[in-house]
N, C-alpha and C. Protein backbone atom coordinates (compact mmCIF):
# COMPACT_ATOMS: atom_id res chain seq x y z
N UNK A 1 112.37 119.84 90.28
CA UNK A 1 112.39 120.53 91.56
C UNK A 1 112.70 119.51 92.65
N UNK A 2 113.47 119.71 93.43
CA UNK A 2 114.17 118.40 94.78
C UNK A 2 113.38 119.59 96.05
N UNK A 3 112.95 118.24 96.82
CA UNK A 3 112.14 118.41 98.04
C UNK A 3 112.87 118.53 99.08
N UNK A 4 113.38 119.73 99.78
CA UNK A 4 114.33 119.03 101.21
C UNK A 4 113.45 118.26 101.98
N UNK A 5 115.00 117.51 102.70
CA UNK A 5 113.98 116.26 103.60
C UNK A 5 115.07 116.70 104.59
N UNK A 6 114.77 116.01 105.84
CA UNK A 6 115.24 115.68 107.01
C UNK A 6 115.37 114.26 107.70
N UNK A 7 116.44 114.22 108.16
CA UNK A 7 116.25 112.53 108.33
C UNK A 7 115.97 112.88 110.25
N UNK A 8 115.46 111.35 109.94
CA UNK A 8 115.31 111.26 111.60
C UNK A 8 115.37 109.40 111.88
N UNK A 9 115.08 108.95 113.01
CA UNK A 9 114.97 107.66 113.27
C UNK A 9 113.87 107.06 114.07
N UNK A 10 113.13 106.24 113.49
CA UNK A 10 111.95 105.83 114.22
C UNK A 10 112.26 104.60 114.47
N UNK A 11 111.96 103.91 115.94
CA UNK A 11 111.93 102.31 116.26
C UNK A 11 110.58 102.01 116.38
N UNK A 12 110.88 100.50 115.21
CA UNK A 12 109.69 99.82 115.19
C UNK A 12 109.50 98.78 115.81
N UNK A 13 108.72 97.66 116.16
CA UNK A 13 108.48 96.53 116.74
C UNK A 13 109.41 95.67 115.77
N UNK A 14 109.74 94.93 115.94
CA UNK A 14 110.15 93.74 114.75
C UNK A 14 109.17 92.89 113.96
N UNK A 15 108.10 92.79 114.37
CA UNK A 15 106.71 92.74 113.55
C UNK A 15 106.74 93.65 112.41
N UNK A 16 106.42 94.76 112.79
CA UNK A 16 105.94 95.78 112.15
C UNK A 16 107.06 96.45 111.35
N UNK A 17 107.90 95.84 111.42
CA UNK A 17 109.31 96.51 110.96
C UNK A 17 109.33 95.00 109.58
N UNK A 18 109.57 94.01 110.09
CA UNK A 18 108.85 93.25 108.67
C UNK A 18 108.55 93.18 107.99
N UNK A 19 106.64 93.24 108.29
CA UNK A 19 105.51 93.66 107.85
C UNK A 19 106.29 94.99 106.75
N UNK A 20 106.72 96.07 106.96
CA UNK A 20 107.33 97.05 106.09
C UNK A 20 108.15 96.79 105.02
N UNK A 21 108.80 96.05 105.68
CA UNK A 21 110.41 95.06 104.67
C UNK A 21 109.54 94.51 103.38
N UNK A 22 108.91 93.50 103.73
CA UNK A 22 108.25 92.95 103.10
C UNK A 22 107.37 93.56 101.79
N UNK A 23 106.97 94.63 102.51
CA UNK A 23 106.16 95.41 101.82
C UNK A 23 106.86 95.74 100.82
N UNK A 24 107.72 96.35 101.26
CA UNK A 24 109.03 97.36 100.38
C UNK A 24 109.20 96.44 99.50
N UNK A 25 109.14 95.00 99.62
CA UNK A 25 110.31 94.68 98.56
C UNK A 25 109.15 94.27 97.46
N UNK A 26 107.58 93.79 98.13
CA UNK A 26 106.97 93.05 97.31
C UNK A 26 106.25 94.56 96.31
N UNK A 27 106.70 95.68 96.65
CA UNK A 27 106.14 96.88 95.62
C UNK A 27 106.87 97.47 95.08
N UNK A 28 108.28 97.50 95.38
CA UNK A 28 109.53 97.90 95.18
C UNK A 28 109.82 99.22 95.36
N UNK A 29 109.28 99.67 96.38
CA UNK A 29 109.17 101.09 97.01
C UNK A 29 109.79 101.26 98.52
N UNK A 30 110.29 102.06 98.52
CA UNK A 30 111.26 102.22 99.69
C UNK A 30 110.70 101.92 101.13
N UNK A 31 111.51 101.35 102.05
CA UNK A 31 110.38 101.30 103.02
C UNK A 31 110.49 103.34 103.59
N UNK A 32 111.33 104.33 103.39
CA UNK A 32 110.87 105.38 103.37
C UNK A 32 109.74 105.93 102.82
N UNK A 33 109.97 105.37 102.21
CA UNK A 33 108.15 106.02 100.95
C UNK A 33 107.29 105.82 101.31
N UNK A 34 107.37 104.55 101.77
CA UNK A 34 105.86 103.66 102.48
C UNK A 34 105.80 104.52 103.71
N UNK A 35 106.49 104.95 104.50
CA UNK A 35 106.38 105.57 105.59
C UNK A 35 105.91 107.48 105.62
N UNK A 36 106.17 108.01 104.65
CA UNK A 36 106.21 108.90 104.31
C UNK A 36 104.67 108.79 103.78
N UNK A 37 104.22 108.04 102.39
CA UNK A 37 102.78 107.72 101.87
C UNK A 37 102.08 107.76 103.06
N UNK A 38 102.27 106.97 104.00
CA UNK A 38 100.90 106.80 105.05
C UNK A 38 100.82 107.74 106.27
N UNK A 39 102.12 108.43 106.20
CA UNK A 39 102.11 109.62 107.06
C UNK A 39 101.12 110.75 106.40
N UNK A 40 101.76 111.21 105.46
CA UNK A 40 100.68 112.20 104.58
C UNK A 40 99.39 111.72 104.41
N UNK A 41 98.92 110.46 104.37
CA UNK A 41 98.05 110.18 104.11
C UNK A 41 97.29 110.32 105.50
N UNK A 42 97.79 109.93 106.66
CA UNK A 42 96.94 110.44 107.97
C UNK A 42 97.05 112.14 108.21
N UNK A 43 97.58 112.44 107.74
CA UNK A 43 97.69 114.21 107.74
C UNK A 43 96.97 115.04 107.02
N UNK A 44 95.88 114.64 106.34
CA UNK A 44 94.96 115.04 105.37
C UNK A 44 93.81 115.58 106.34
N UNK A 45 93.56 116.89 105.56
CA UNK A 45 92.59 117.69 106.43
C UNK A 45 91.34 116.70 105.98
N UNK A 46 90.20 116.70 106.98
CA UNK A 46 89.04 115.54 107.34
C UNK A 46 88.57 116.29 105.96
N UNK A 47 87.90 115.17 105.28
CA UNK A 47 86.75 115.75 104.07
C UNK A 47 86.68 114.44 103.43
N UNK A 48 86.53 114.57 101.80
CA UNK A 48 85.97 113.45 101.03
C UNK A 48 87.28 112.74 101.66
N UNK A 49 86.82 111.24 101.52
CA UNK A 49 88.06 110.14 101.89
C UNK A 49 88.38 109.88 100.03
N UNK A 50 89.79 109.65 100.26
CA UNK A 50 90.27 109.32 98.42
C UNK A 50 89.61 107.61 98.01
N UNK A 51 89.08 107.84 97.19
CA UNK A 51 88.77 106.57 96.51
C UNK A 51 89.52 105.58 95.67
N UNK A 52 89.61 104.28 96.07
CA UNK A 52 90.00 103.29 95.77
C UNK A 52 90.39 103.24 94.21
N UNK A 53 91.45 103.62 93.48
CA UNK A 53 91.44 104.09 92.39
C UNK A 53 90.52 102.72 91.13
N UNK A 54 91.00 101.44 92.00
CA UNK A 54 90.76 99.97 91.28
C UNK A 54 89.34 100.02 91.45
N UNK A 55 89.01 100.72 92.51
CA UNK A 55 86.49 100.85 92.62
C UNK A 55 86.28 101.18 91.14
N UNK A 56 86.74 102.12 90.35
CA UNK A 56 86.47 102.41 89.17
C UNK A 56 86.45 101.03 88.26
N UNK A 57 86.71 99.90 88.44
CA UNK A 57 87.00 99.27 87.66
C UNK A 57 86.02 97.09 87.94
N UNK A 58 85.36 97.93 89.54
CA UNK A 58 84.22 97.35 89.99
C UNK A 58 83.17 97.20 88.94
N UNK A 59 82.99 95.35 88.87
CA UNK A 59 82.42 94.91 87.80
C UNK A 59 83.03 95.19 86.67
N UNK A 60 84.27 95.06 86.23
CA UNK A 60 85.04 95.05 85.22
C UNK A 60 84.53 93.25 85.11
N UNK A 61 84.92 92.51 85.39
CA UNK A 61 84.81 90.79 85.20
C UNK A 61 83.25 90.57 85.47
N UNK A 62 83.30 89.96 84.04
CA UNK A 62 82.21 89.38 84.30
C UNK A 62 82.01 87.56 83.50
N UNK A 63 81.19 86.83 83.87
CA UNK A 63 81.15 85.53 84.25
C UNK A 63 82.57 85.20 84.18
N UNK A 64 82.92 85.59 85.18
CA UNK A 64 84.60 84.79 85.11
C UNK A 64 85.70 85.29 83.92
N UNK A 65 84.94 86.42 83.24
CA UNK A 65 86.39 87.30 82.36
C UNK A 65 86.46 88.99 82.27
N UNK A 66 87.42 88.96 82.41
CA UNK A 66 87.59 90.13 82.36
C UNK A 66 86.95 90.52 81.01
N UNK A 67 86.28 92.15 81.40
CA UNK A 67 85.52 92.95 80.34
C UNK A 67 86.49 93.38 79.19
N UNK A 68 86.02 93.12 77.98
CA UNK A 68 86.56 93.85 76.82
C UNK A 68 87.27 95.55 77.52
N UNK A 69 86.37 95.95 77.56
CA UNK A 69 86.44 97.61 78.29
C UNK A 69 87.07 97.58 79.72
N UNK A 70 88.01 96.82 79.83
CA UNK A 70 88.96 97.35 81.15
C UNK A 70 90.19 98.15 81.37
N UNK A 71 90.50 98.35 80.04
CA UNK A 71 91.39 99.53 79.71
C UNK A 71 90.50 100.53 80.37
N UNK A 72 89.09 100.88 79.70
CA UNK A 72 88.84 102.37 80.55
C UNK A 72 88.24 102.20 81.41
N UNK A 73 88.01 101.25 82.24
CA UNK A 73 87.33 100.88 83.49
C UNK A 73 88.64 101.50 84.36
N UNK A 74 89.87 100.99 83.85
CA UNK A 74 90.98 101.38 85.07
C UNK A 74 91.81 102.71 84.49
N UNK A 75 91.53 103.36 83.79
CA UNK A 75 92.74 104.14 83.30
C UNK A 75 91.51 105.28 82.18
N UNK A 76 90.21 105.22 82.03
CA UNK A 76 89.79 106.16 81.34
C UNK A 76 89.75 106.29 80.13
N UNK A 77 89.34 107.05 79.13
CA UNK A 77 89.51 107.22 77.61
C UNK A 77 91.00 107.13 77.51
């Protein structure tokens, strides 16, 4: 299924326009996507906040190694 989109043009600071570049390249995700992700993501009706998917996996390491069990610490049965 294809999503229509609409284009438009936003000016950024050259900081913050960077800061994006950067981003983009070090996740390899568009700097559209990134812009789009954090838009939707402030557009979320107020309620539970989404959780840190990697919290699940809080106290995975322990004395300095990673747990046998971090397969389902991060990813479940």
């Amino acid at each position: 299924m294809s999503m229509s989109m609409k284009r438009t043009t936003v000016f950024l600071p050259d900081a913050l326009h960077e800061n994006l570049r950067q981003e983009a390249f070090r996740t390899r995700v568009s700097m559209a996507e990134i812009i789009r992700l954090r838009l939707e993501a402030g557009t979320r009706p107020p309620g539970k906040p989404r959780r840190d998917p990697l919290a699940r996996a809080e106290g995975a390491v322990r004395h300095g190694r990673l747990s046998q069990n971090i397969d389902e610490a991060l990813y479940g049965d």
